[in-house]
C-alpha atoms as a PDB file:
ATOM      1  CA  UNK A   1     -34.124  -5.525 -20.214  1.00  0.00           C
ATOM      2  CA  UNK A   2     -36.086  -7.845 -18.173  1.00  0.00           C
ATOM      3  CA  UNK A   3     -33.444  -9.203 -15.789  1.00  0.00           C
ATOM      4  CA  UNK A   4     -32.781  -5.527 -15.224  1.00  0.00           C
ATOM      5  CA  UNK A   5     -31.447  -5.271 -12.080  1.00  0.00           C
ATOM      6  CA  UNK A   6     -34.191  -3.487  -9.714  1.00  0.00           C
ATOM      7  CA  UNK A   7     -33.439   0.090  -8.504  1.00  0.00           C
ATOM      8  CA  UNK A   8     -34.503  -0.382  -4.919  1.00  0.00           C
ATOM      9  CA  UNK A   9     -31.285  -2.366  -4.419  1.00  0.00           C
ATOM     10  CA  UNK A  10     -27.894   0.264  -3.376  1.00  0.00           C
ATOM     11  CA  UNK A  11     -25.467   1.574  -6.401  1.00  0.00           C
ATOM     12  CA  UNK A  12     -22.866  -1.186  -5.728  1.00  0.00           C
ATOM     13  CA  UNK A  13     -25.387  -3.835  -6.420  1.00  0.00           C
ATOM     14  CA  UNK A  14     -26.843  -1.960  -9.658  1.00  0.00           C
ATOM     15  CA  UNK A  15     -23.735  -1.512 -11.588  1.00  0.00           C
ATOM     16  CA  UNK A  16     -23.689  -4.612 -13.158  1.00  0.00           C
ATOM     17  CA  UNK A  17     -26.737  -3.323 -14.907  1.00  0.00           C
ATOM     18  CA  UNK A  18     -28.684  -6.866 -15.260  1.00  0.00           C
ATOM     19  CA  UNK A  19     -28.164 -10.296 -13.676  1.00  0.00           C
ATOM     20  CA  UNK A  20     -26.789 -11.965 -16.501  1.00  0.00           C
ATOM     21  CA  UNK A  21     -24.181  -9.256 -16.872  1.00  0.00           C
ATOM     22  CA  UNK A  22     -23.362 -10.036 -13.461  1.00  0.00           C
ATOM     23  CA  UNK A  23     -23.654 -13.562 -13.030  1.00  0.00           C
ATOM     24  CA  UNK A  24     -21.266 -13.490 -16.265  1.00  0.00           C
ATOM     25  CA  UNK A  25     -18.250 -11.488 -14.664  1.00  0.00           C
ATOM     26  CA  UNK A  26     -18.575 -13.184 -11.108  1.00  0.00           C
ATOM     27  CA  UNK A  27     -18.239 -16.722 -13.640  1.00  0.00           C
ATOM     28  CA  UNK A  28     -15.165 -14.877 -15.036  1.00  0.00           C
ATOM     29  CA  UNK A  29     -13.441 -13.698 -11.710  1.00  0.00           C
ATOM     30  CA  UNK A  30     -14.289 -17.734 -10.317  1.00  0.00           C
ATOM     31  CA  UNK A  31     -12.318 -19.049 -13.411  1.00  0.00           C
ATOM     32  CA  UNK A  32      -9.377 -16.949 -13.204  1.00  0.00           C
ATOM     33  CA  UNK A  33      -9.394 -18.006  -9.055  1.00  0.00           C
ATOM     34  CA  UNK A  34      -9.732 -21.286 -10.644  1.00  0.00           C
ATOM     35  CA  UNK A  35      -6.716 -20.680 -12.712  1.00  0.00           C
ATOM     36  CA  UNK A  36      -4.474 -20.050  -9.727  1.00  0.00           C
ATOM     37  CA  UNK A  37      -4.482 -24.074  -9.336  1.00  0.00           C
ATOM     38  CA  UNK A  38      -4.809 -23.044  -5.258  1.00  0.00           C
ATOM     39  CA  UNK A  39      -8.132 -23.063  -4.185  1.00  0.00           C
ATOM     40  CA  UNK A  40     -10.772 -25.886  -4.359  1.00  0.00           C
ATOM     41  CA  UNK A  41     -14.384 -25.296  -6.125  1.00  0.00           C
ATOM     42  CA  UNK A  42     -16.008 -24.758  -2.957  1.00  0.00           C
ATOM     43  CA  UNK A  43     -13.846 -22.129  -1.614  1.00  0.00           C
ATOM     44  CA  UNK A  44     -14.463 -20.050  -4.625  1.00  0.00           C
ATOM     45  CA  UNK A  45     -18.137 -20.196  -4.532  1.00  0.00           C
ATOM     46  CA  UNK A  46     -18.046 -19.721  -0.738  1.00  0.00           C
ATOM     47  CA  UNK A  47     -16.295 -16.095  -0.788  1.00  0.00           C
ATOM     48  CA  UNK A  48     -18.529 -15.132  -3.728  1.00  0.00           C
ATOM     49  CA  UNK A  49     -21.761 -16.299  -2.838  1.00  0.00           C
ATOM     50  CA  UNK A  50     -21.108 -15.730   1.035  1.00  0.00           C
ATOM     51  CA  UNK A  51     -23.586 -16.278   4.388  1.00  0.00           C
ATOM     52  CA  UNK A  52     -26.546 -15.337   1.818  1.00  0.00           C
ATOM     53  CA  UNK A  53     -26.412 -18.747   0.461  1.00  0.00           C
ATOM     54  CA  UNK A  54     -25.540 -20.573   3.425  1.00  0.00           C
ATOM     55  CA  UNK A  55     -25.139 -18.464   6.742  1.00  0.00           C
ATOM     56  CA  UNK A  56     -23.051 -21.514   8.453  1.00  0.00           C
ATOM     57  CA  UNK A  57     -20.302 -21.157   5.643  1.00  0.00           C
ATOM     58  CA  UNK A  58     -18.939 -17.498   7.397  1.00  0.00           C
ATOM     59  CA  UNK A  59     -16.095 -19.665   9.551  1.00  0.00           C
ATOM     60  CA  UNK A  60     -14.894 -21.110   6.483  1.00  0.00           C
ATOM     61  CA  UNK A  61     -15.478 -17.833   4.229  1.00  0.00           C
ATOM     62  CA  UNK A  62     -13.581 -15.584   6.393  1.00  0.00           C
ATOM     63  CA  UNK A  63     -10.484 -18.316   6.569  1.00  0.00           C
ATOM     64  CA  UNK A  64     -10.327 -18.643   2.385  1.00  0.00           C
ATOM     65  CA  UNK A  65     -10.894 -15.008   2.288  1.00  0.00           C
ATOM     66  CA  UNK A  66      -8.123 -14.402   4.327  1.00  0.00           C
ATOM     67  CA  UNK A  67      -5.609 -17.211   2.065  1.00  0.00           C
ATOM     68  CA  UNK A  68      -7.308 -15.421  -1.020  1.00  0.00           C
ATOM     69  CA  UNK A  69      -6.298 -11.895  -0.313  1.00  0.00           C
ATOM     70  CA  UNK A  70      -2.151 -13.002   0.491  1.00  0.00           C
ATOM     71  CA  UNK A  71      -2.557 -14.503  -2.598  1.00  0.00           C
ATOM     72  CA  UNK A  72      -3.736 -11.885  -4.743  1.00  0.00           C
ATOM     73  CA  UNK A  73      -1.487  -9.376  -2.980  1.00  0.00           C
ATOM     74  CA  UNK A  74       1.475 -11.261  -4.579  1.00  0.00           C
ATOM     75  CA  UNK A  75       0.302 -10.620  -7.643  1.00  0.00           C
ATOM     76  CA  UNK A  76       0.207  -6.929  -7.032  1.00  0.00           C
ATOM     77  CA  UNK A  77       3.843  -7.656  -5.752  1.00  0.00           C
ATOM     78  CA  UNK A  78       4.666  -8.880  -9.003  1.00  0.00           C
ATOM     79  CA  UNK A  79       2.869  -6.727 -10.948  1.00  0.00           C
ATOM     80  CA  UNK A  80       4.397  -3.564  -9.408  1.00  0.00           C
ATOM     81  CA  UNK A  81       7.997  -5.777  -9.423  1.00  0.00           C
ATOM     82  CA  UNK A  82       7.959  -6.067 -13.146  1.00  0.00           C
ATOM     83  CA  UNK A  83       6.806  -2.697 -13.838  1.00  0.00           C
ATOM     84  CA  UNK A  84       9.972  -1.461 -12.265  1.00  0.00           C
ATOM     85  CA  UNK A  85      12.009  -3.263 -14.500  1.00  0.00           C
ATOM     86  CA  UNK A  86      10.746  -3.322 -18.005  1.00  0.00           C
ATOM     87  CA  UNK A  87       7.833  -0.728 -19.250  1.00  0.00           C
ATOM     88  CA  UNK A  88       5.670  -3.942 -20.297  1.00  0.00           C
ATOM     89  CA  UNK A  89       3.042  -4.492 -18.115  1.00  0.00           C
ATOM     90  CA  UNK A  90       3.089  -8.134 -16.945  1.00  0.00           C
ATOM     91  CA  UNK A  91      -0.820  -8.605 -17.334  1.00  0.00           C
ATOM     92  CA  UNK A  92      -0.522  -8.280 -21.478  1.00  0.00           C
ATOM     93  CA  UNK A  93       1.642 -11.276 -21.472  1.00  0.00           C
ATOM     94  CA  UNK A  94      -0.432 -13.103 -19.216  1.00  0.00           C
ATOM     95  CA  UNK A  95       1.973 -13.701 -16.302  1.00  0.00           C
ATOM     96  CA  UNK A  96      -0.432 -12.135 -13.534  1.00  0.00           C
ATOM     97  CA  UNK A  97      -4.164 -11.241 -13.190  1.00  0.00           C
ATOM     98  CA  UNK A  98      -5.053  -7.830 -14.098  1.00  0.00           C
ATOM     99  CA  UNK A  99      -5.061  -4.954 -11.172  1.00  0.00           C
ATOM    100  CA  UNK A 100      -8.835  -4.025 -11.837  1.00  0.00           C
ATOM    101  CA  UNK A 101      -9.881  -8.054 -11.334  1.00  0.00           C
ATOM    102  CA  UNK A 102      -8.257  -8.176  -8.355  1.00  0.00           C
ATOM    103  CA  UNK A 103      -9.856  -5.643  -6.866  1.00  0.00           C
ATOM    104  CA  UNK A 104     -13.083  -6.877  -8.396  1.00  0.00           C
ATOM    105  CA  UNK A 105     -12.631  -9.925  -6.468  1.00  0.00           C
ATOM    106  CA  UNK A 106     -11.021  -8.053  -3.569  1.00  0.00           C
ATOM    107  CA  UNK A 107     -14.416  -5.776  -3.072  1.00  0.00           C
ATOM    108  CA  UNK A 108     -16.810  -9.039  -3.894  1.00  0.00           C
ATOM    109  CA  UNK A 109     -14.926 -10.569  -1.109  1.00  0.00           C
ATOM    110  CA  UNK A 110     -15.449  -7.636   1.567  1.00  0.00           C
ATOM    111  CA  UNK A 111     -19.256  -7.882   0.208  1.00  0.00           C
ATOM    112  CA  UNK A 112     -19.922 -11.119   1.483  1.00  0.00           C
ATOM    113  CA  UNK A 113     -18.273 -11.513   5.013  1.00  0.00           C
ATOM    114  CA  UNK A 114     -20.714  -9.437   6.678  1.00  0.00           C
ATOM    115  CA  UNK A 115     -17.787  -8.532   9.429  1.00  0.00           C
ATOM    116  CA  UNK A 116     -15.243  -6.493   9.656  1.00  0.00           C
ATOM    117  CA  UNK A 117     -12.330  -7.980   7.298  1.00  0.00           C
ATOM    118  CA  UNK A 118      -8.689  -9.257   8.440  1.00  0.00           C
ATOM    119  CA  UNK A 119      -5.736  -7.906   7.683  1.00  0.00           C
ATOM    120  CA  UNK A 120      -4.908  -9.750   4.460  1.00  0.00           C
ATOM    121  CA  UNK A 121      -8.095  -8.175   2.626  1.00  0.00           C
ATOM    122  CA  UNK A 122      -7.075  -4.502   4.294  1.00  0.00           C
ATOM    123  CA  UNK A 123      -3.518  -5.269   2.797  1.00  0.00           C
ATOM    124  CA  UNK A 124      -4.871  -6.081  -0.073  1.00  0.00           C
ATOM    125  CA  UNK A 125      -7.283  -3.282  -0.371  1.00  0.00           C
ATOM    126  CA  UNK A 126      -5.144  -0.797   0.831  1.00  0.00           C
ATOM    127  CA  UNK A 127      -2.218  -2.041  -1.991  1.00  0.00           C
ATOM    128  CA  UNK A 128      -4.778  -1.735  -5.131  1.00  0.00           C
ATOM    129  CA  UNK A 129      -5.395   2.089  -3.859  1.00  0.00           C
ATOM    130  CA  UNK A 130      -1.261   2.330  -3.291  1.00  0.00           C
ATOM    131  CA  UNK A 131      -2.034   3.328  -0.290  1.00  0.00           C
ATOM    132  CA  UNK A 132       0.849   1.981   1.371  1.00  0.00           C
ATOM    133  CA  UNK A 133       3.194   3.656  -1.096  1.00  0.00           C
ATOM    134  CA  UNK A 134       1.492   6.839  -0.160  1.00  0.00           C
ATOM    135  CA  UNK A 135       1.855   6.227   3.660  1.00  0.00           C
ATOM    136  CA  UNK A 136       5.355   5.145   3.416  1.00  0.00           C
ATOM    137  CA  UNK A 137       6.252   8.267   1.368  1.00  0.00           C
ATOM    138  CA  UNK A 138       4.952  10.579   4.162  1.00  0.00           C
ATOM    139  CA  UNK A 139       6.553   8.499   7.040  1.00  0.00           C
ATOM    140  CA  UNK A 140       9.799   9.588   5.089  1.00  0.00           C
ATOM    141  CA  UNK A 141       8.916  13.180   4.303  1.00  0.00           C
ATOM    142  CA  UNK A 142      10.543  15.291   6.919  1.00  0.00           C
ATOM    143  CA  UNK A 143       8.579  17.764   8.671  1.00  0.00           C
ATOM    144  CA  UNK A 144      10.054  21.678   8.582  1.00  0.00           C
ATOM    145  CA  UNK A 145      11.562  21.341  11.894  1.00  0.00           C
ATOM    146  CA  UNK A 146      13.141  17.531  11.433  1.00  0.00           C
ATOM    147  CA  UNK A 147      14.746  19.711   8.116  1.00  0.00           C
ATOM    148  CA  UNK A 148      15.972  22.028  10.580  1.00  0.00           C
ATOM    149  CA  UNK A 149      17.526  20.188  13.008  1.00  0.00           C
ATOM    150  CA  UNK A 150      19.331  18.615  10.431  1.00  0.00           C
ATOM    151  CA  UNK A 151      20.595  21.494   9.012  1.00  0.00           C
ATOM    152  CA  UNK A 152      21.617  22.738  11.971  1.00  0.00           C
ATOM    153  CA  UNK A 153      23.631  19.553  13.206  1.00  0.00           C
ATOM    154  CA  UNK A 154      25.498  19.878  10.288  1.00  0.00           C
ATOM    155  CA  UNK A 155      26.452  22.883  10.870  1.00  0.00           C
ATOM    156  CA  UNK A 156      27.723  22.103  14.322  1.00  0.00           C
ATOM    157  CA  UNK A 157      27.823  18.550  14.757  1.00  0.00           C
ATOM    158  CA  UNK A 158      28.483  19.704  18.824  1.00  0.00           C
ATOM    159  CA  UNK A 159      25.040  20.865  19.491  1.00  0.00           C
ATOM    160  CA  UNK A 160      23.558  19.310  22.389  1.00  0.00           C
ATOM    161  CA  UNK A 161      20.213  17.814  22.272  1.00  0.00           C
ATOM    162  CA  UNK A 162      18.483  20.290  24.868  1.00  0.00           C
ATOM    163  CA  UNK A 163      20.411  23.265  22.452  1.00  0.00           C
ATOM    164  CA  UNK A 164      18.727  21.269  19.140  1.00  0.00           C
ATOM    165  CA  UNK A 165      15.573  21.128  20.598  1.00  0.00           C
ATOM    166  CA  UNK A 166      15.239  24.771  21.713  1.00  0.00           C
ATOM    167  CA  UNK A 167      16.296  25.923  18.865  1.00  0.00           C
ATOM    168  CA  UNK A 168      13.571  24.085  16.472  1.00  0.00           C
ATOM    169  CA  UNK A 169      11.247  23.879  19.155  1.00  0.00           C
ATOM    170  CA  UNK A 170      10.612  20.971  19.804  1.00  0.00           C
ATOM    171  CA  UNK A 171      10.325  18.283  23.011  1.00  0.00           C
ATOM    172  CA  UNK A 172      14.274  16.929  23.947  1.00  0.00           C
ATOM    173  CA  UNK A 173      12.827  13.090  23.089  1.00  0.00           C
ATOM    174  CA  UNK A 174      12.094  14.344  19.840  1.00  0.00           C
ATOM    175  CA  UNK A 175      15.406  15.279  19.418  1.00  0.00           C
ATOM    176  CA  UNK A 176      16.471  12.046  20.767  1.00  0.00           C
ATOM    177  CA  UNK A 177      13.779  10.117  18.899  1.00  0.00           C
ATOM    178  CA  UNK A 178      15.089  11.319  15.643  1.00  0.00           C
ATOM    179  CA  UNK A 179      19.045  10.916  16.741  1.00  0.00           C
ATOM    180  CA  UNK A 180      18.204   7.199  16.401  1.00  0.00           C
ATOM    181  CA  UNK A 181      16.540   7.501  13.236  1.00  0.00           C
ATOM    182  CA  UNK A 182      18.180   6.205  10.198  1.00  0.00           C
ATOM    183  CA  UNK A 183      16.358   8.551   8.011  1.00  0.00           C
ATOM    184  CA  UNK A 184      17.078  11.283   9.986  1.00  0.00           C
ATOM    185  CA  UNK A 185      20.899  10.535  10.528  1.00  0.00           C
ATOM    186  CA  UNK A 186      20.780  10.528   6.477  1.00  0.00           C
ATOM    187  CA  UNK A 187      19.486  14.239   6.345  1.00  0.00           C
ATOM    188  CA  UNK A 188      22.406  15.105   8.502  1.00  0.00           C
ATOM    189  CA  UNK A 189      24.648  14.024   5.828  1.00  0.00           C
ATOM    190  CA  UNK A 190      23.251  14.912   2.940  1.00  0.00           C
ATOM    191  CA  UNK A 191      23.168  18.843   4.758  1.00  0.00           C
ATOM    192  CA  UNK A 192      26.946  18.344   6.000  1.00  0.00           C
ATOM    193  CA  UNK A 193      27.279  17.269   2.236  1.00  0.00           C
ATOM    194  CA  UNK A 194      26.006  20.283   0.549  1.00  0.00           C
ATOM    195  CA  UNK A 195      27.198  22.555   3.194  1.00  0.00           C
ATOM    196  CA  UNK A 196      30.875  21.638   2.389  1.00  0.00           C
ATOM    197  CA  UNK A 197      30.315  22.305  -1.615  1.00  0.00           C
ATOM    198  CA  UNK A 198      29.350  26.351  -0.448  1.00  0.00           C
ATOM    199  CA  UNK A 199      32.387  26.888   1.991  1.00  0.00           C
ATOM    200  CA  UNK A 200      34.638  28.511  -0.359  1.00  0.00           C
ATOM    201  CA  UNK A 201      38.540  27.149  -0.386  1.00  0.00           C
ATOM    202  CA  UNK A 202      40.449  28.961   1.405  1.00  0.00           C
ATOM    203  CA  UNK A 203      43.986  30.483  -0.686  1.00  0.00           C
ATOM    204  CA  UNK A 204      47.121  29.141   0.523  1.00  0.00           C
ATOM    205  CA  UNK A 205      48.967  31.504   2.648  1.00  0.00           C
ATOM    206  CA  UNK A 206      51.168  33.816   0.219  1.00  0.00           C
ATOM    207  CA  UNK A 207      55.001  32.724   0.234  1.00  0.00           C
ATOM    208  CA  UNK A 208      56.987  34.871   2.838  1.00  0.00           C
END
């Protein structure tokens, strides 16, 4: 192949193989920007082509990068909307850009800022790897001793919080901390909950 791409160059700029191949998907990704109807010509080659082309664009790059990224991340919102309610996946019927061309233009962005990028593109970034599903999920996992304390203000919904905390070990602000936690107040139900379906009924008192 003679517009082989040369080897001296790092992996993420040999896996396009040859130029054309990737001169061809970055005129792809530009269309389907295009497509959007919200950005202007200029933009688009701006946040592809970057400060290697033109080192005075970076003001304007890291600006459309920035109004690129929110809008791509509502198209994750939507994607991850509609898979919730029908098993179709919205991209076959052409109602949103597909997950892996987002991200294509999502790392091709963070390529050619040359800076550290905003929080839109980290969003962004951080939403294709469902990384925030992954951080919310352990925000709302409860620790052993968050399970405990729970448990154990069911049981006696009188326990102080110096008597909670010494008995899970744990500081008294903890205690406090998770008192005012909606999560946590939760857990204390749902264990006052499933302790009341084991107590046993007591039998009425025989007839004297």
């Amino acid at each position: 192949m003679s517009d082989k791409i040369p080897d001296y160059l790092p992996d993420h700029d040999r896996f396009d193989i040859t130029d054309s191949a990737y001169y061809s998907r970055v005129g792809r990704l530009k269309l389907k920007l295009r497509k959007l109807g919200e950005f202007k010509v200029i933009d688009i080659v701006r946040i592809f082509d970057g400060t290697s082309r033109e080192p005075s664009w970076l003001p304007e790059i890291l600006v459309t990068t920035e109004k690129v990224a929110k809008r791509l991340r509502s198209e994750i919102h939507q994607i991850r909307k509609e898979q919730r309610i029908t098993s179709k996946a919205p991209v076959l019927t052409g109602r949103t850009m597909s997950p892996v061309d987002i991200a294509d233009i999502a790392i091709s962005m963070l390529q050619h800022i040359n800076q550290a990028p905003g929080p839109e593109l980290i969003a962004l970034l951080m939403e294709l790897l469902n990384l925030d599903s992954h951080r919310r999920n352990l925000a709302y996992q409860p620790n052993e001793k968050k399970q405990k304390a729970a448990q154990l203000e069911a049981i006696n919904p009188n326990l102080g919080v110096n008597e909670l905390a010494r008995k899970v070990d744990v500081a008294n602000s903890t205690i406090s901390r998770w008192k005012r936690d909606a999560f946590y107040k939760k857990m204390v139900q749902s264990a006052t909950v499933n302790l009341k379906s084991f107590i046993p009924i007591s039998p009425p008192d025989p007839p004297e």
